[in-house]
Protein backbone atom coordinates (compact mmCIF):
# COMPACT_ATOMS: atom_id res chain seq x y z
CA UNK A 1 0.00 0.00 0.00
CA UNK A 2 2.89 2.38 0.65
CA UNK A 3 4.01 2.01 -2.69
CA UNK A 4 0.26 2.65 -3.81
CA UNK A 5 0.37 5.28 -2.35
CA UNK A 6 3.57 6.81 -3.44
CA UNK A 7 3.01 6.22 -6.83
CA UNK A 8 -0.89 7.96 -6.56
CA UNK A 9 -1.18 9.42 -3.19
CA UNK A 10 -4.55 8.83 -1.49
CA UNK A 11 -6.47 8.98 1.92
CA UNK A 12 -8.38 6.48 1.27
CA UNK A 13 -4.86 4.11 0.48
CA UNK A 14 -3.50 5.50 3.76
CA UNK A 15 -5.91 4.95 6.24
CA UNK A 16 -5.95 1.38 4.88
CA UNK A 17 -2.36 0.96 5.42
CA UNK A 18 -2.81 2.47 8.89
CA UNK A 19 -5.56 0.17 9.36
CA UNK A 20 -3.02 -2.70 8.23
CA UNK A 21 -0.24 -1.48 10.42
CA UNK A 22 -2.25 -1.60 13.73
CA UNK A 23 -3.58 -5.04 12.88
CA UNK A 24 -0.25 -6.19 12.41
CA UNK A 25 0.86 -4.52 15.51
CA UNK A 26 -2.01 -6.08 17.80
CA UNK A 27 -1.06 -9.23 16.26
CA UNK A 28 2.10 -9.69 17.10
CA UNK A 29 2.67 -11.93 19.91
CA UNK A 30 6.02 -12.16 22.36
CA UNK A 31 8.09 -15.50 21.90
CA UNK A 32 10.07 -17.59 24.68
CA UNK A 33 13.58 -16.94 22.39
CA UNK A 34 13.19 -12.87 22.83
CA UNK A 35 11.12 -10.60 20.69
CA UNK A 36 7.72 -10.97 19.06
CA UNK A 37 6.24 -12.46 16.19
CA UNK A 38 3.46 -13.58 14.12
CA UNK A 39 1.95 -16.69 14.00
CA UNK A 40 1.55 -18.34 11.04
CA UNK A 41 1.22 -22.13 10.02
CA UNK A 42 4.14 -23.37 11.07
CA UNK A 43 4.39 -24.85 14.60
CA UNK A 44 6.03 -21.40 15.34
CA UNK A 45 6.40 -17.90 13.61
CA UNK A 46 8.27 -17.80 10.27
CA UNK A 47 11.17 -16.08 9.82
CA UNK A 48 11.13 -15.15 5.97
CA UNK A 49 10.30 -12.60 3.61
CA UNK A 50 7.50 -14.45 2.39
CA UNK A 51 5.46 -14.56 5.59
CA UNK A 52 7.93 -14.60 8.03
CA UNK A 53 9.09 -11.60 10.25
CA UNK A 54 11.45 -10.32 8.42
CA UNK A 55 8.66 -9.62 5.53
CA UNK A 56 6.54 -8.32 7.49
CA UNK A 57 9.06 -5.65 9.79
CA UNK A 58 9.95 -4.68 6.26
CA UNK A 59 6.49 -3.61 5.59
CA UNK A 60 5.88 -2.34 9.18
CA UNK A 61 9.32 -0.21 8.64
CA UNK A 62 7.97 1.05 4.86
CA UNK A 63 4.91 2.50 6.53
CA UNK A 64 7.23 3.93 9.68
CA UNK A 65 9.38 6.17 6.81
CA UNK A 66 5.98 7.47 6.24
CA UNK A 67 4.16 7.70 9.34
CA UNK A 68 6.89 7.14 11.67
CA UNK A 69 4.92 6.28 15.23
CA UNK A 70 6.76 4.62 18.22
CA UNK A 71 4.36 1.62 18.04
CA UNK A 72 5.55 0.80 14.85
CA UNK A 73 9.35 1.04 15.88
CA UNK A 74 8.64 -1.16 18.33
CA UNK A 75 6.83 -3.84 16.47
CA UNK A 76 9.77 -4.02 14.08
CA UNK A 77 12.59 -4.05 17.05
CA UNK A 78 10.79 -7.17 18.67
CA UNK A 79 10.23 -8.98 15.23
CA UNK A 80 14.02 -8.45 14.30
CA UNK A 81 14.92 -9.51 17.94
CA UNK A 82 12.92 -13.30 17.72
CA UNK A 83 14.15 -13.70 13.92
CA UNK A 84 17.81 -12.92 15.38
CA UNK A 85 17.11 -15.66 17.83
CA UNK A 86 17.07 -17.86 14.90
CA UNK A 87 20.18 -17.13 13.61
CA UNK A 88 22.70 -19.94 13.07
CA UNK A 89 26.25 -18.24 12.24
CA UNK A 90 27.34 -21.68 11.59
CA UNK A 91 24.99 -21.92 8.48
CA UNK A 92 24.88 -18.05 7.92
CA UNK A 93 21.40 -18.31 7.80
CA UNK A 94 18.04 -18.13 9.90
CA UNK A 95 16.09 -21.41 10.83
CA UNK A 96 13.14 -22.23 9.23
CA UNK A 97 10.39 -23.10 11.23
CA UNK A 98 8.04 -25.01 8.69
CA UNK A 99 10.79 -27.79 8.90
CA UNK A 100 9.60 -28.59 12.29
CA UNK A 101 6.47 -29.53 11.01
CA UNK A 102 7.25 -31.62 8.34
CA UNK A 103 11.32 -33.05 8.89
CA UNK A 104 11.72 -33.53 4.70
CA UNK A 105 12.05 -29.47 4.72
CA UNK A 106 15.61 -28.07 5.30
CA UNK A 107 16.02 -26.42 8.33
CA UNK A 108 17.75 -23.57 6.99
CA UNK A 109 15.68 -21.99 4.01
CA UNK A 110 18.17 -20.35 1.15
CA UNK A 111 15.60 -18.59 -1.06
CA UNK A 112 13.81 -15.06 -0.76
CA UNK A 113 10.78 -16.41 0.98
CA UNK A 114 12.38 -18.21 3.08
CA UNK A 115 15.91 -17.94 4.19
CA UNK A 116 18.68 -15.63 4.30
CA UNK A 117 18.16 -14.03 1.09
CA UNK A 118 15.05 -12.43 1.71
CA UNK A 119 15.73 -11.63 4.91
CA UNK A 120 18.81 -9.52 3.85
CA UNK A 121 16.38 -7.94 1.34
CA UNK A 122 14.01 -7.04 4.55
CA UNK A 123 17.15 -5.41 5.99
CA UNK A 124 18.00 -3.60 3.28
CA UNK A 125 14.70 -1.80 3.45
CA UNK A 126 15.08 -0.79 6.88
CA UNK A 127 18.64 0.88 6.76
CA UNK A 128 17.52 4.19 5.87
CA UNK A 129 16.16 4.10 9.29
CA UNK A 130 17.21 2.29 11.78
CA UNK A 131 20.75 2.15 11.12
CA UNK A 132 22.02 0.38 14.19
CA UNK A 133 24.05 -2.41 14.38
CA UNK A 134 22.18 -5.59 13.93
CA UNK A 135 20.36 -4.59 10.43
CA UNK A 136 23.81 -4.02 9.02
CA UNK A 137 25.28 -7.60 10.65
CA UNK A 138 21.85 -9.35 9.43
CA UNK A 139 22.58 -7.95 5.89
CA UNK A 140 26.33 -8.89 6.05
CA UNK A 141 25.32 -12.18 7.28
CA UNK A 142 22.59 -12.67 4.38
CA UNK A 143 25.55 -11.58 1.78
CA UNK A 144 28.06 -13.98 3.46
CA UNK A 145 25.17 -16.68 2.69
CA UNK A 146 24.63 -15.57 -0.73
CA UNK A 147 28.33 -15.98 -1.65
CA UNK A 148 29.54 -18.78 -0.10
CA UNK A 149 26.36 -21.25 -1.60
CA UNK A 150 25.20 -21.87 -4.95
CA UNK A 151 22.15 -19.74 -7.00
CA UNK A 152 19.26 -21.69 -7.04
CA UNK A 153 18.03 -23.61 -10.16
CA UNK A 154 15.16 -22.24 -10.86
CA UNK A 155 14.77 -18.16 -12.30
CA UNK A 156 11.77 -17.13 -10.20
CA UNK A 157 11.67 -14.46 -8.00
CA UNK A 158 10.71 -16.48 -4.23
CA UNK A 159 12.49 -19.44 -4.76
CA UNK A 160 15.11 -19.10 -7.28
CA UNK A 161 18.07 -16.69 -8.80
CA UNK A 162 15.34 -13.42 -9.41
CA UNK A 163 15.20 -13.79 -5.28
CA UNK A 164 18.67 -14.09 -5.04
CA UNK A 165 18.74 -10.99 -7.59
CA UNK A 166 16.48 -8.94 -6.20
CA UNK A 167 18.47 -9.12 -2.60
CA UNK A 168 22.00 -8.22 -4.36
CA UNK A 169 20.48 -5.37 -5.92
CA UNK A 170 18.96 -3.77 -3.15
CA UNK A 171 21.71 -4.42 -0.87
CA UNK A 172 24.19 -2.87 -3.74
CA UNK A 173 21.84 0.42 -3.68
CA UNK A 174 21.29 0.22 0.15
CA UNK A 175 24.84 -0.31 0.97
CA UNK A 176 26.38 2.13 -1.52
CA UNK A 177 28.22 0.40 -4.06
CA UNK A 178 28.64 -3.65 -5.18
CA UNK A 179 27.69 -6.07 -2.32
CA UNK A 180 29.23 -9.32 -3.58
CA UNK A 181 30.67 -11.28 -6.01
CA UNK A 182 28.62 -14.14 -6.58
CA UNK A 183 28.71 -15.09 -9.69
CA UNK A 184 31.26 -17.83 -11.38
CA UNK A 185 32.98 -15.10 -13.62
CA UNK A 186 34.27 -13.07 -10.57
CA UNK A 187 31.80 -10.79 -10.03
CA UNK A 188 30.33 -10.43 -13.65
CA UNK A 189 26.80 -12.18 -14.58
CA UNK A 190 27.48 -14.69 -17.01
């Protein structure tokens, strides 16, 4: 809706995001690991951009730019606390909570919906600001992911290279200048 409404700004498209925002807000429940979160289908929140928090902080950080409101700073600080509780440095990458519910799932997600890439793409979008720390580690930590694994197979954009993609980018613009070198010609697409 914030994009709505920069593109054609409206009342009516505002006060719907608002509407969203608090919803989102009085849905957000606190979780034994530290923070809050929202529950979803798996046997615990999703971490994610997808529909995990990292998605939806990126939203709830969109709207803040806008309508900045201590509420909303809040909400994002306790999603971005529980998704760093489910941070392995070991796999560079934030556990994924549908595997709990069914054990043929990875536990460690590695596309934009799910996994590290998207959630370095949610980061990205909150630099701007909240510039602390931990958004800047969570984005370094996404990138570190990004180059050390191989692109997916497929070329769509929540489970494949336009994911992967769409997270470089973003993290190139957000960060200034080139964020990786991913690719197998040394840093050049193929």
């Amino acid at each position: 809706m914030v994009t709505l409404d920069e593109a054609a700004p409206s009342f009516d498209v505002r006060y719907r995001a608002a509407l969203c925002a608090t919803h989102l807000i009085s849905h957000q429940t606190p979780q034994p690991e530290g923070g809050a979160a929202w529950k979803g289908q798996a046997l615990k929140p999703a971490t994610g951009f997808a529909d995990g928090a990292a998605g939806i902080a990126y939203a709830l950080a969109r709207w803040h730019k806008r309508n900045p409101e201590p509420d909303l700073e809040t909400a994002i600080r306790q999603a971005l606390v529980y998704e760093q509780s489910q941070y392995s440095e070991e796999d560079d990458n934030w556990f994924d909570p549908r595997s709990l519910g069914d054990p043929r799932l990875p536990r460690f997600g590695g596309s934009w919906c799910h996994g590290a890439p998207g959630i370095g793409l949610g980061r990205t979008g909150m630099l701007p600001f909240l510039a602390d720390g931990g958004v800047r580690v969570g984005i370094d930590s996404a990138l570190r992911f990004v180059e050390r694994r191989e692109p997916p197979q497929a070329d769509t954009l929540c489970c494949g290279r336009l994911g992967w993609i769409d997270f470089l980018v973003n993290a190139a613009d957000a960060l200034d200048g080139p964020s990786c070198a991913i690719w197998p010609s040394g840093g050049q697409p193929e």
